[in-house]
PDB file of N, CA and C in Angstrom:
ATOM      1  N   UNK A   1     -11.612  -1.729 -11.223  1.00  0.00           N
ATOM      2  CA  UNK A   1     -10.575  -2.690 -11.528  1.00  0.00           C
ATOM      3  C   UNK A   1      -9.369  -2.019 -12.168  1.00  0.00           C
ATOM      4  N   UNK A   2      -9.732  -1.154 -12.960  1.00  0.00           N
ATOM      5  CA  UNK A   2      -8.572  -0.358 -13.611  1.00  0.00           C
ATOM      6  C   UNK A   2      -7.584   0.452 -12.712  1.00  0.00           C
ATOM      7  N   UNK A   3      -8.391   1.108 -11.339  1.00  0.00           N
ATOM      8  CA  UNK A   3      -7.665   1.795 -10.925  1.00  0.00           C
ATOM      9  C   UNK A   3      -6.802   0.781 -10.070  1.00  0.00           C
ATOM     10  N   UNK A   4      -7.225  -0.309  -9.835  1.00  0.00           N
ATOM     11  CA  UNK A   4      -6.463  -1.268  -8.824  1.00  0.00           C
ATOM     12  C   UNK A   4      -5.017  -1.517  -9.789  1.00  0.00           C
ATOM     13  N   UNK A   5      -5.201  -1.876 -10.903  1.00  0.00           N
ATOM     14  CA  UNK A   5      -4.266  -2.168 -12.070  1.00  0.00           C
ATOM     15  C   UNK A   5      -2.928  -1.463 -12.234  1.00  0.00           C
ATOM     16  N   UNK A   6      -3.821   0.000 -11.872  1.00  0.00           N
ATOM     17  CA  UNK A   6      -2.699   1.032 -12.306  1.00  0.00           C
ATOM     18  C   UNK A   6      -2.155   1.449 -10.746  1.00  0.00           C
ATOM     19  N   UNK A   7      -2.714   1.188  -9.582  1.00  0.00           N
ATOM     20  CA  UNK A   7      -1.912   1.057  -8.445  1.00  0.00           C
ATOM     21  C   UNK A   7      -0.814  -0.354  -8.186  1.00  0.00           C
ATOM     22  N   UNK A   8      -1.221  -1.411  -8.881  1.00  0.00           N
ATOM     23  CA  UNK A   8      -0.382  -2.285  -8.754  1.00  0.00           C
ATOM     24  C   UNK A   8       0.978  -1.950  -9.196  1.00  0.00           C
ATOM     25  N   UNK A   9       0.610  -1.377 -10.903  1.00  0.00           N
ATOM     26  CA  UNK A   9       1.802  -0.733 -11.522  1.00  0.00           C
ATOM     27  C   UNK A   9       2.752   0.114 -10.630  1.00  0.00           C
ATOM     28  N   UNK A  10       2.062   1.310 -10.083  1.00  0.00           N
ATOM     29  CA  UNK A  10       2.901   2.235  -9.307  1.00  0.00           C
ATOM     30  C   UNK A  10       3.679   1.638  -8.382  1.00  0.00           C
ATOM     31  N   UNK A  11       3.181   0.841  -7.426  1.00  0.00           N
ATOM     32  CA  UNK A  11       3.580   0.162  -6.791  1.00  0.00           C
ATOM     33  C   UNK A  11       4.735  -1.166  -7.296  1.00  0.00           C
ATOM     34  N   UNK A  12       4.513  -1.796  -7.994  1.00  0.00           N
ATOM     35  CA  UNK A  12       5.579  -2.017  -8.880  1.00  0.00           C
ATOM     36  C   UNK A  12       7.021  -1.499  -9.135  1.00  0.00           C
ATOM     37  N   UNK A  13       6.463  -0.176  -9.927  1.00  0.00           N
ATOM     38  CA  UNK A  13       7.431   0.774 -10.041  1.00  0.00           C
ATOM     39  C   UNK A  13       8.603   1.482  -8.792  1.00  0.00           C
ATOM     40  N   UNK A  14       7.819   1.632  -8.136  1.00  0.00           N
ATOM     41  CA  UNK A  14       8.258   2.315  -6.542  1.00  0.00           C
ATOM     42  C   UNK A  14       9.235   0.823  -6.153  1.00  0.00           C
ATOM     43  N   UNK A  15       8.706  -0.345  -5.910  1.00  0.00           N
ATOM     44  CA  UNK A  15       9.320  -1.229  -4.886  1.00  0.00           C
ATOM     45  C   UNK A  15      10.974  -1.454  -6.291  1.00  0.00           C
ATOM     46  N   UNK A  16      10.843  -1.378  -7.749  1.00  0.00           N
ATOM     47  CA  UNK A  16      11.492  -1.883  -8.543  1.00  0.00           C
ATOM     48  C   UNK A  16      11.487  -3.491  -8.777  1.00  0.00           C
ATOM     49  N   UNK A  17      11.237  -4.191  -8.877  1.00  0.00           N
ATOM     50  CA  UNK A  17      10.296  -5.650  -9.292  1.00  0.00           C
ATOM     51  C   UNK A  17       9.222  -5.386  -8.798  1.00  0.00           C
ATOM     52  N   UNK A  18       8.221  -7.149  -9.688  1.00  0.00           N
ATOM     53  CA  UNK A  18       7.118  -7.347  -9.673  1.00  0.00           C
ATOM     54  C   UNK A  18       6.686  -8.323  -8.386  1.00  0.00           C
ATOM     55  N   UNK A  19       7.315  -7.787  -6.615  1.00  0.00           N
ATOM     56  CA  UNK A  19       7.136  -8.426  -5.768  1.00  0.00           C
ATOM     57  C   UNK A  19       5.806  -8.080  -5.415  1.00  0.00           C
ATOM     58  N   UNK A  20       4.957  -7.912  -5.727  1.00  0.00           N
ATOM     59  CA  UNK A  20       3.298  -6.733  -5.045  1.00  0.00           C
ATOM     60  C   UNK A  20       2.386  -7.982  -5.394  1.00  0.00           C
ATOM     61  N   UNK A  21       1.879  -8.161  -4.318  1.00  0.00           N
ATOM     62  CA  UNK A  21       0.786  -9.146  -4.274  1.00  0.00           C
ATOM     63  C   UNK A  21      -0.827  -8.170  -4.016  1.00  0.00           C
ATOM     64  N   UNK A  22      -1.883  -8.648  -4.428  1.00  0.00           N
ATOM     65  CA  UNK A  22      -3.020  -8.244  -4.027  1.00  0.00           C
ATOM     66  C   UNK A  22      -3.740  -9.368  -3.227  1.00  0.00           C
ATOM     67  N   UNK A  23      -3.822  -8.752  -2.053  1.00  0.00           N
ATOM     68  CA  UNK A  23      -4.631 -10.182  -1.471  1.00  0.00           C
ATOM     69  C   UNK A  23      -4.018 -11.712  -1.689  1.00  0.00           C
ATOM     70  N   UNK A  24      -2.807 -11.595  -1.636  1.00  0.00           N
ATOM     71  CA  UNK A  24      -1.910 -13.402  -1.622  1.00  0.00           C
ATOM     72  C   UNK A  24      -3.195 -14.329  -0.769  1.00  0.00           C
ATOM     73  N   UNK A  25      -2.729 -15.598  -1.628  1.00  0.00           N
ATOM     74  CA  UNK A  25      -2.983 -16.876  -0.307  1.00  0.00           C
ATOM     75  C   UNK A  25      -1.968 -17.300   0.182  1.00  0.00           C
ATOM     76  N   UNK A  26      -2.449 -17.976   1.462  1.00  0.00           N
ATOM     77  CA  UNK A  26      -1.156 -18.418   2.318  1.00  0.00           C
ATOM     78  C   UNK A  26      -0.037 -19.034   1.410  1.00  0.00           C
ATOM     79  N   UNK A  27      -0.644 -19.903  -0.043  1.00  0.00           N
ATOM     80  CA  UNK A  27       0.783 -20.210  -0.202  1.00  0.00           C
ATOM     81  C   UNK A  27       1.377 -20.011  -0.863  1.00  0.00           C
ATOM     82  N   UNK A  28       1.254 -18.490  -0.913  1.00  0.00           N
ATOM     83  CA  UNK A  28       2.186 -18.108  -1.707  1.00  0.00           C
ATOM     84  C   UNK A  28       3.651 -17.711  -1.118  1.00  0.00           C
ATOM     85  N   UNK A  29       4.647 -18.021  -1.598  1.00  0.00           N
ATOM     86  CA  UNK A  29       5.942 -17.728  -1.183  1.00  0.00           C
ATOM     87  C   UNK A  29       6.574 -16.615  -1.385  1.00  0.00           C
ATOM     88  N   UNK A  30       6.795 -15.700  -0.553  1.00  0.00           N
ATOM     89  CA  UNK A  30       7.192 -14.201  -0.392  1.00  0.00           C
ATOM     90  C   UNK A  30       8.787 -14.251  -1.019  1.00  0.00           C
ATOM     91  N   UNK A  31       9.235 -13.046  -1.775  1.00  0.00           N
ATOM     92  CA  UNK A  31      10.481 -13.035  -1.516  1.00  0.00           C
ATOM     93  C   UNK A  31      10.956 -11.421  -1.426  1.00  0.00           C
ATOM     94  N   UNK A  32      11.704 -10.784  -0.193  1.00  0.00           N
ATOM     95  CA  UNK A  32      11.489  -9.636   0.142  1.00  0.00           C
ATOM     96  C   UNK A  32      12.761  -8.657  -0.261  1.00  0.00           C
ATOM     97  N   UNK A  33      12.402  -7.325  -0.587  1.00  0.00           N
ATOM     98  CA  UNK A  33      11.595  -6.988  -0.303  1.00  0.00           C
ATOM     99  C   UNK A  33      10.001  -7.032  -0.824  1.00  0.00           C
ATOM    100  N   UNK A  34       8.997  -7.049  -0.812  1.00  0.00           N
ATOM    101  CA  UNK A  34       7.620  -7.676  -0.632  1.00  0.00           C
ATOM    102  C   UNK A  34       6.794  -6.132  -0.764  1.00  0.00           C
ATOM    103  N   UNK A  35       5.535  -6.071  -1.336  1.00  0.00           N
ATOM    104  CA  UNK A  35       4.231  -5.193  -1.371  1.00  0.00           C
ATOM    105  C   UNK A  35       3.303  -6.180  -1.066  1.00  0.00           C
ATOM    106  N   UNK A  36       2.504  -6.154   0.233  1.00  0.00           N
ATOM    107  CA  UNK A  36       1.081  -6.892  -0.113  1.00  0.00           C
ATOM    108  C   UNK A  36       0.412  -5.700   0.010  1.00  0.00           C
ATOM    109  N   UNK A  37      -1.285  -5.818  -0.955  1.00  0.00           N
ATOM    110  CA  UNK A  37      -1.899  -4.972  -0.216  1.00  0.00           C
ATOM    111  C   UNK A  37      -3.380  -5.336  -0.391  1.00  0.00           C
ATOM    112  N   UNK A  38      -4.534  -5.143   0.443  1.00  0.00           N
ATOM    113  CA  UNK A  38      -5.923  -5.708  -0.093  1.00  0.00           C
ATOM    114  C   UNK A  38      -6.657  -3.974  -0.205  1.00  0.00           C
ATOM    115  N   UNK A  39      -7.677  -4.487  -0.530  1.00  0.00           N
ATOM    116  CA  UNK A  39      -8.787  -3.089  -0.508  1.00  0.00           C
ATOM    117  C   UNK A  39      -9.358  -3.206   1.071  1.00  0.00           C
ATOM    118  N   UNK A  40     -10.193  -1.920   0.970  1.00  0.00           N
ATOM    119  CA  UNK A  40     -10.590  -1.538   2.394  1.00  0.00           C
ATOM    120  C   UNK A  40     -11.697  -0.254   1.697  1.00  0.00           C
ATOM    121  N   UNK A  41     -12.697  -0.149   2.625  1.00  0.00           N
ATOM    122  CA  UNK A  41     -13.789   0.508   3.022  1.00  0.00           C
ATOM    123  C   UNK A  41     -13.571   1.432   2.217  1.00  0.00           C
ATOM    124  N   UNK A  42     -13.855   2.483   0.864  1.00  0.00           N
ATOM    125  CA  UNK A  42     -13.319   3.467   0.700  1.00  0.00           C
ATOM    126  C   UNK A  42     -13.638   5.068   1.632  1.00  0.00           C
ATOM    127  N   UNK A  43     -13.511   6.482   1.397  1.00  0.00           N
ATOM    128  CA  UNK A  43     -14.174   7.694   1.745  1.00  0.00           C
ATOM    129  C   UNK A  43     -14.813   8.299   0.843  1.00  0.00           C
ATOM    130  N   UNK A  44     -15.305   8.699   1.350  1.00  0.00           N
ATOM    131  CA  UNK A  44     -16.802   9.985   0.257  1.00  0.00           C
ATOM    132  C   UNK A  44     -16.477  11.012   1.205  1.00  0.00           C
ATOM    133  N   UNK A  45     -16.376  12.403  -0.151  1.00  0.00           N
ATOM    134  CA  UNK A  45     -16.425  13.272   0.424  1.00  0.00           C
ATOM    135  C   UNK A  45     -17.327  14.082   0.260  1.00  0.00           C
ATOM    136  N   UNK A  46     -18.361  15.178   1.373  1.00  0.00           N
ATOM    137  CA  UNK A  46     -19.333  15.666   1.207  1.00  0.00           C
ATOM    138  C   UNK A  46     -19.243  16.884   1.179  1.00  0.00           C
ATOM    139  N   UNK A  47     -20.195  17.930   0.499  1.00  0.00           N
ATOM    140  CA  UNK A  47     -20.630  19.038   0.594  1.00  0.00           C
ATOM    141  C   UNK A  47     -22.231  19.838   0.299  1.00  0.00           C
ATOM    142  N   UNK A  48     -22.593  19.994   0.899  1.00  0.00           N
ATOM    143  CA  UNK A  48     -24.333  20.507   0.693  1.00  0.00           C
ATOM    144  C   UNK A  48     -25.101  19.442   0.047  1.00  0.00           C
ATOM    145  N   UNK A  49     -24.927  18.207   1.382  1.00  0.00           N
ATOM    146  CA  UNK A  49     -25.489  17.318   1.301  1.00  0.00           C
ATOM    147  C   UNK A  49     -25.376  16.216  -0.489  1.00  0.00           C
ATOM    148  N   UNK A  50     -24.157  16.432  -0.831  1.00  0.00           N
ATOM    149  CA  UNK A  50     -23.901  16.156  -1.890  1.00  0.00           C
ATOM    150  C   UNK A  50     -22.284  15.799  -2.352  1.00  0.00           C
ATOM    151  N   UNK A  51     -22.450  14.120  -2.204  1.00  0.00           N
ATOM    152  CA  UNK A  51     -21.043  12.932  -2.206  1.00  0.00           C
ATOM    153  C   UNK A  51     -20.582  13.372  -3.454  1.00  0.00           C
ATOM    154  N   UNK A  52     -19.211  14.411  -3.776  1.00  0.00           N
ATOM    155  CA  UNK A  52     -18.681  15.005  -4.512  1.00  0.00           C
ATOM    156  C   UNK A  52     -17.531  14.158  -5.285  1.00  0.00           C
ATOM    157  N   UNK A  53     -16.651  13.209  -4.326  1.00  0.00           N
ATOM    158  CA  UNK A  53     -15.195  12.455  -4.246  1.00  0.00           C
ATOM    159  C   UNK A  53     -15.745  11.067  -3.649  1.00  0.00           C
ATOM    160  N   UNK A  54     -15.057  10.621  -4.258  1.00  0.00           N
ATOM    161  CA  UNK A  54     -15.251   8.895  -3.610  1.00  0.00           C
ATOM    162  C   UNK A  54     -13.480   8.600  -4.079  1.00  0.00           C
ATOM    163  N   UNK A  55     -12.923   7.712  -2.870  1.00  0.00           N
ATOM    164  CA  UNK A  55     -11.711   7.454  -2.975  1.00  0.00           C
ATOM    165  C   UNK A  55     -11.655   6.443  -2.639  1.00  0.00           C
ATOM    166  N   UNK A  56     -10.824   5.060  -3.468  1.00  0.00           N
ATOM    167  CA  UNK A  56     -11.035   3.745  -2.765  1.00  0.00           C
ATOM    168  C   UNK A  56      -9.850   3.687  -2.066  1.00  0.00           C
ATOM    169  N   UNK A  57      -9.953   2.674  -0.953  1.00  0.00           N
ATOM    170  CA  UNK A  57      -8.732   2.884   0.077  1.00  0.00           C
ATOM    171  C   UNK A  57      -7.932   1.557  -0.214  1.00  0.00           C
ATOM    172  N   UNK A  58      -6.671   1.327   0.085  1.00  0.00           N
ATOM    173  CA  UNK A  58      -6.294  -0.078   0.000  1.00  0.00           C
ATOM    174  C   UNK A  58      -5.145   0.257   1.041  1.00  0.00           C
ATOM    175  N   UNK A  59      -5.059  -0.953   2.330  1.00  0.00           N
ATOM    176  CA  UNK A  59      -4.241  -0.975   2.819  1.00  0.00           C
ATOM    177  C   UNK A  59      -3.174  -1.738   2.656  1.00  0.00           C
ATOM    178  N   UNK A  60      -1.657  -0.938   2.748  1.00  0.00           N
ATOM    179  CA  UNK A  60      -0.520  -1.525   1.895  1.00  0.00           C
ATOM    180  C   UNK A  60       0.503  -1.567   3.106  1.00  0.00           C
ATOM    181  N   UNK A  61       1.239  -2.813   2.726  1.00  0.00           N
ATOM    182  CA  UNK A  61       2.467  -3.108   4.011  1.00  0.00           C
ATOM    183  C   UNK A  61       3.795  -3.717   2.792  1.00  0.00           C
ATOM    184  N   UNK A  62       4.506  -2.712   2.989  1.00  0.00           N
ATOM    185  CA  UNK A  62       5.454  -3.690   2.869  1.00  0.00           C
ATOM    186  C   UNK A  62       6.711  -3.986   3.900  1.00  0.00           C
ATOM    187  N   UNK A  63       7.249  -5.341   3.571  1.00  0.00           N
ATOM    188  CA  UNK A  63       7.942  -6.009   4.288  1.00  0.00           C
ATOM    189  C   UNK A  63       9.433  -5.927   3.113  1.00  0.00           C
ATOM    190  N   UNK A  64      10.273  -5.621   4.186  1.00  0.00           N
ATOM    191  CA  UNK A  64      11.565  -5.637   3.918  1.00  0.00           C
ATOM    192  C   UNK A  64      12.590  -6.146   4.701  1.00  0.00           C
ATOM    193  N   UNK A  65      14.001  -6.411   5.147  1.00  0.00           N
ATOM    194  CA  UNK A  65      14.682  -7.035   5.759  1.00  0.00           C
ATOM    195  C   UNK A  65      15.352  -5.818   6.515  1.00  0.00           C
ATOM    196  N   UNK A  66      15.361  -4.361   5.402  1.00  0.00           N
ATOM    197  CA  UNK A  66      15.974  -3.096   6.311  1.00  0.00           C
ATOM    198  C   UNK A  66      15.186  -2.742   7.488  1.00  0.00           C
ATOM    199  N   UNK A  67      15.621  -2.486   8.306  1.00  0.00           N
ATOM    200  CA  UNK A  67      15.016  -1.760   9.300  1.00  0.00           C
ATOM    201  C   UNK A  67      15.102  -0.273   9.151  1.00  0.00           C
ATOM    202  N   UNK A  68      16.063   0.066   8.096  1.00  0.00           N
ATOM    203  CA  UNK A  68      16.553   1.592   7.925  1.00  0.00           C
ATOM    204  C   UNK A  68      15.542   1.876   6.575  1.00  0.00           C
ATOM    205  N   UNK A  69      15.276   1.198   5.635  1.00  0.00           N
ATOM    206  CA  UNK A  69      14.353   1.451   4.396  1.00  0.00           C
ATOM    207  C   UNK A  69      13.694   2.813   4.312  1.00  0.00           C
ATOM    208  N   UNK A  70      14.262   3.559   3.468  1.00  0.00           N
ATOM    209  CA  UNK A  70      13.597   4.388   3.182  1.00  0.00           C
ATOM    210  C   UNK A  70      11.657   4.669   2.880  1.00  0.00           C
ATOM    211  N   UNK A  71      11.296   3.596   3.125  1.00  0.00           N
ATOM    212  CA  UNK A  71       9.950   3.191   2.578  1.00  0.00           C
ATOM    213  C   UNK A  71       9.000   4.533   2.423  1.00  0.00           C
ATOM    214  N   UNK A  72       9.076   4.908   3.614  1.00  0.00           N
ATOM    215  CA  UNK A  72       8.193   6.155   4.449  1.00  0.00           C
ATOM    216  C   UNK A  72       7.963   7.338   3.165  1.00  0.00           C
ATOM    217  N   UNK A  73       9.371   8.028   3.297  1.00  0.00           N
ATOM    218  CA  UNK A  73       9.443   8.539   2.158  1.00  0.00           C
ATOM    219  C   UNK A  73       9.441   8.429   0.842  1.00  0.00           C
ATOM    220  N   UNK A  74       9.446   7.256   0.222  1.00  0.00           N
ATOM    221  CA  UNK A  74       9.017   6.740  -1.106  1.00  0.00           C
ATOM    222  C   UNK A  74       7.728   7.081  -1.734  1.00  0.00           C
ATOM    223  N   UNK A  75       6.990   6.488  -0.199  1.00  0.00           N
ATOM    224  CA  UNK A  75       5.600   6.258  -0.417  1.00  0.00           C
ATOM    225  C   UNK A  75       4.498   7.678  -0.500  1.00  0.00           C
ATOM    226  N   UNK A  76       5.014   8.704   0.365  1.00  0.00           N
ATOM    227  CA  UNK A  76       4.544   9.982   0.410  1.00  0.00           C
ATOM    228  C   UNK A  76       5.069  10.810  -0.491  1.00  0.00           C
ATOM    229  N   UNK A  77       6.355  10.807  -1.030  1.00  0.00           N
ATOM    230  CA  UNK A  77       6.792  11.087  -2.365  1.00  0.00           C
ATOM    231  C   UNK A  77       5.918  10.767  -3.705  1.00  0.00           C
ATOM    232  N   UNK A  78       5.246   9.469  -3.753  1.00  0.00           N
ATOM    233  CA  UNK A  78       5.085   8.779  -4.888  1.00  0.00           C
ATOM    234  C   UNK A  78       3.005   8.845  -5.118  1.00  0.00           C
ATOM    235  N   UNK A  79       2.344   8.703  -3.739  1.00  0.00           N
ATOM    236  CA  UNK A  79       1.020   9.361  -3.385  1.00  0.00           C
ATOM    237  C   UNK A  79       0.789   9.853  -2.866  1.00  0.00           C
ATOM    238  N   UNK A  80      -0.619  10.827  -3.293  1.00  0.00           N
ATOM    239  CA  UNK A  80      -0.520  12.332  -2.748  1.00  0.00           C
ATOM    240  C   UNK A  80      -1.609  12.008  -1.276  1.00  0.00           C
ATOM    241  N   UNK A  81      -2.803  10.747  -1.269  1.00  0.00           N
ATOM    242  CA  UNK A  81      -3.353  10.541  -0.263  1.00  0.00           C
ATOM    243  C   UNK A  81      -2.728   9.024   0.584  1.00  0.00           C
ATOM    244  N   UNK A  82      -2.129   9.441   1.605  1.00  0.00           N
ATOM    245  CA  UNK A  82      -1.724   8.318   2.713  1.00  0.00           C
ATOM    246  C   UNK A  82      -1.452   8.757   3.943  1.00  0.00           C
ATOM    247  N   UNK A  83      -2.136   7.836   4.755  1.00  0.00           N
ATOM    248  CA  UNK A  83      -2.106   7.761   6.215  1.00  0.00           C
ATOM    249  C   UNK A  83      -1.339   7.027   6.365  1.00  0.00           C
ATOM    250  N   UNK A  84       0.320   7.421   7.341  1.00  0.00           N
ATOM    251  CA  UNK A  84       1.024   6.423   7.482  1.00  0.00           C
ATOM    252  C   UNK A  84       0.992   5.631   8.643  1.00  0.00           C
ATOM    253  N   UNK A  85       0.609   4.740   9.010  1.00  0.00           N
ATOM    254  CA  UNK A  85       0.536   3.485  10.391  1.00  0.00           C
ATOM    255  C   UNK A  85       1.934   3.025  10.832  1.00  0.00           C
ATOM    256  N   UNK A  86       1.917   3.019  12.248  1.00  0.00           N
ATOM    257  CA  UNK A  86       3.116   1.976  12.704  1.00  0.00           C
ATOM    258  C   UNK A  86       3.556   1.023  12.136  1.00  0.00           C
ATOM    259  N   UNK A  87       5.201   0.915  12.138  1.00  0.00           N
ATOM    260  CA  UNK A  87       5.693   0.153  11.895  1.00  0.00           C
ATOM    261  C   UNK A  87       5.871  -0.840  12.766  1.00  0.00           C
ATOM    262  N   UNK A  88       5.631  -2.350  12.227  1.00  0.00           N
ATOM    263  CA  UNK A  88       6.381  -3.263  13.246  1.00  0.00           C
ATOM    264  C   UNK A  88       6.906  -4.436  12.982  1.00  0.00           C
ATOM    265  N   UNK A  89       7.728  -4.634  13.182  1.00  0.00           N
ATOM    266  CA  UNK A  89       8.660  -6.403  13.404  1.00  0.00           C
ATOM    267  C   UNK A  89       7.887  -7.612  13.439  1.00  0.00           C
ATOM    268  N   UNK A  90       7.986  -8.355  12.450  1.00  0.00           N
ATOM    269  CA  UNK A  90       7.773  -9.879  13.143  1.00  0.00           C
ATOM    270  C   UNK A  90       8.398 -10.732  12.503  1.00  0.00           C
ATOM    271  N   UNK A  91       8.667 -11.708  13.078  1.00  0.00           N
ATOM    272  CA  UNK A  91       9.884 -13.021  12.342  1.00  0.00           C
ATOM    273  C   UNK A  91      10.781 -12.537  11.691  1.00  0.00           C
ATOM    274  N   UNK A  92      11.577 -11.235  12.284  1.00  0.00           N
ATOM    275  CA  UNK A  92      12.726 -10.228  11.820  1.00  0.00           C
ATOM    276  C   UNK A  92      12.683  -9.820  10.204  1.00  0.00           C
ATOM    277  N   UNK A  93      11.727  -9.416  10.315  1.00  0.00           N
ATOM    278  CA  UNK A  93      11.136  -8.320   9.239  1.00  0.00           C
ATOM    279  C   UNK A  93      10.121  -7.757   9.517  1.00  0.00           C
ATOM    280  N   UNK A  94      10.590  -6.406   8.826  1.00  0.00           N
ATOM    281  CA  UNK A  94      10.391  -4.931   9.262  1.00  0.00           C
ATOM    282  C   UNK A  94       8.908  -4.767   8.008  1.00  0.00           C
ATOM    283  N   UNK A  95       7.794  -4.149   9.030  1.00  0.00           N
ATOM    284  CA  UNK A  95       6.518  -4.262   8.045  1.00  0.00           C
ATOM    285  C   UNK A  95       6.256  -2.816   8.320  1.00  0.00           C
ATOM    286  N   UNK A  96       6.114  -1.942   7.068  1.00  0.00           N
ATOM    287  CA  UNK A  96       6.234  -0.647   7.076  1.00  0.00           C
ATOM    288  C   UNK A  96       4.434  -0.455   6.264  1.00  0.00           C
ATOM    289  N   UNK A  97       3.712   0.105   7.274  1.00  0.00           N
ATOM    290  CA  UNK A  97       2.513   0.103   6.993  1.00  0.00           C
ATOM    291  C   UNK A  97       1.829   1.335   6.462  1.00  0.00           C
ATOM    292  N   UNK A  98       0.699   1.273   5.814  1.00  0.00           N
ATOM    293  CA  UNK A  98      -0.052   2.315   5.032  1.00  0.00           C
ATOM    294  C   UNK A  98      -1.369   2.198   4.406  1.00  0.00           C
ATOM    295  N   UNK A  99      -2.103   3.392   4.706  1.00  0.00           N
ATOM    296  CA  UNK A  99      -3.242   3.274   3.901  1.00  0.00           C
ATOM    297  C   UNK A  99      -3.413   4.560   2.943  1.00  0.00           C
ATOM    298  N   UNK A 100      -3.702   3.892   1.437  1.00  0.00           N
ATOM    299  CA  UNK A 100      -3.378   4.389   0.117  1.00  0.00           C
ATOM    300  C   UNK A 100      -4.966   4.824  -0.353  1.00  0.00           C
ATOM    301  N   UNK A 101      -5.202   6.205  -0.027  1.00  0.00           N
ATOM    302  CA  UNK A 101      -6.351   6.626  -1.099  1.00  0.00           C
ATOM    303  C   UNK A 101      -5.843   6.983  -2.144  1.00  0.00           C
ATOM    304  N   UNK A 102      -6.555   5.885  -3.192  1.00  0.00           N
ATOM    305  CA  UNK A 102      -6.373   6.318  -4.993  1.00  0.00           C
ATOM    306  C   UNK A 102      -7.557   5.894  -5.901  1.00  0.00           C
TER     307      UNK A 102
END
């Protein structure tokens, strides 16, 4: 729970307001630019049969109105583990996707 806490913070920090949702319900009302992000499956890492690292994963999107947003680079600037995913459009906003081991 703590580490979720202190990713909210970062995340926080990075977007500049407190737009970062964890897991929203539908009714909640967005105002963008936007962080959602939920948890996901974490990784273990092994060596001589022996789970050394455990990293929890959370996949993070945010939504912005730029299409130019620096996001990309923010985000790889700011954590040292991320896989960055396609970006894509819907209801003309730009959803800049990621998955965050921390």
């Amino acid at each position: 729970m703590a580490s979720r806490l202190k990713l909210q913070r970062e995340l926080e920090t990075m977007l500049g307001s407190e737009e970062v949702y964890f897991q929203p319900p539908e009714s909640v009302r967005l105002h963008y630019p936007a962080i959602i992000y939920k948890k996901q499956a974490g990784s273990s890492f092994h060596a001589d049969n022996y789970s050394y690292v455990f990293r929890t994963c959370y996949d993070v999107t945010i939504i912005d109105y730029d299409p130019d947003a620096d996001w990309v680079k923010k985000v790889l600037d700011r954590f040292k583990y991320v896989y960055v995913q396609p970006e894509f459009t819907s209801q003309n906003l730009n959803h800049f996707h990621f998955r965050i081991y921390y």
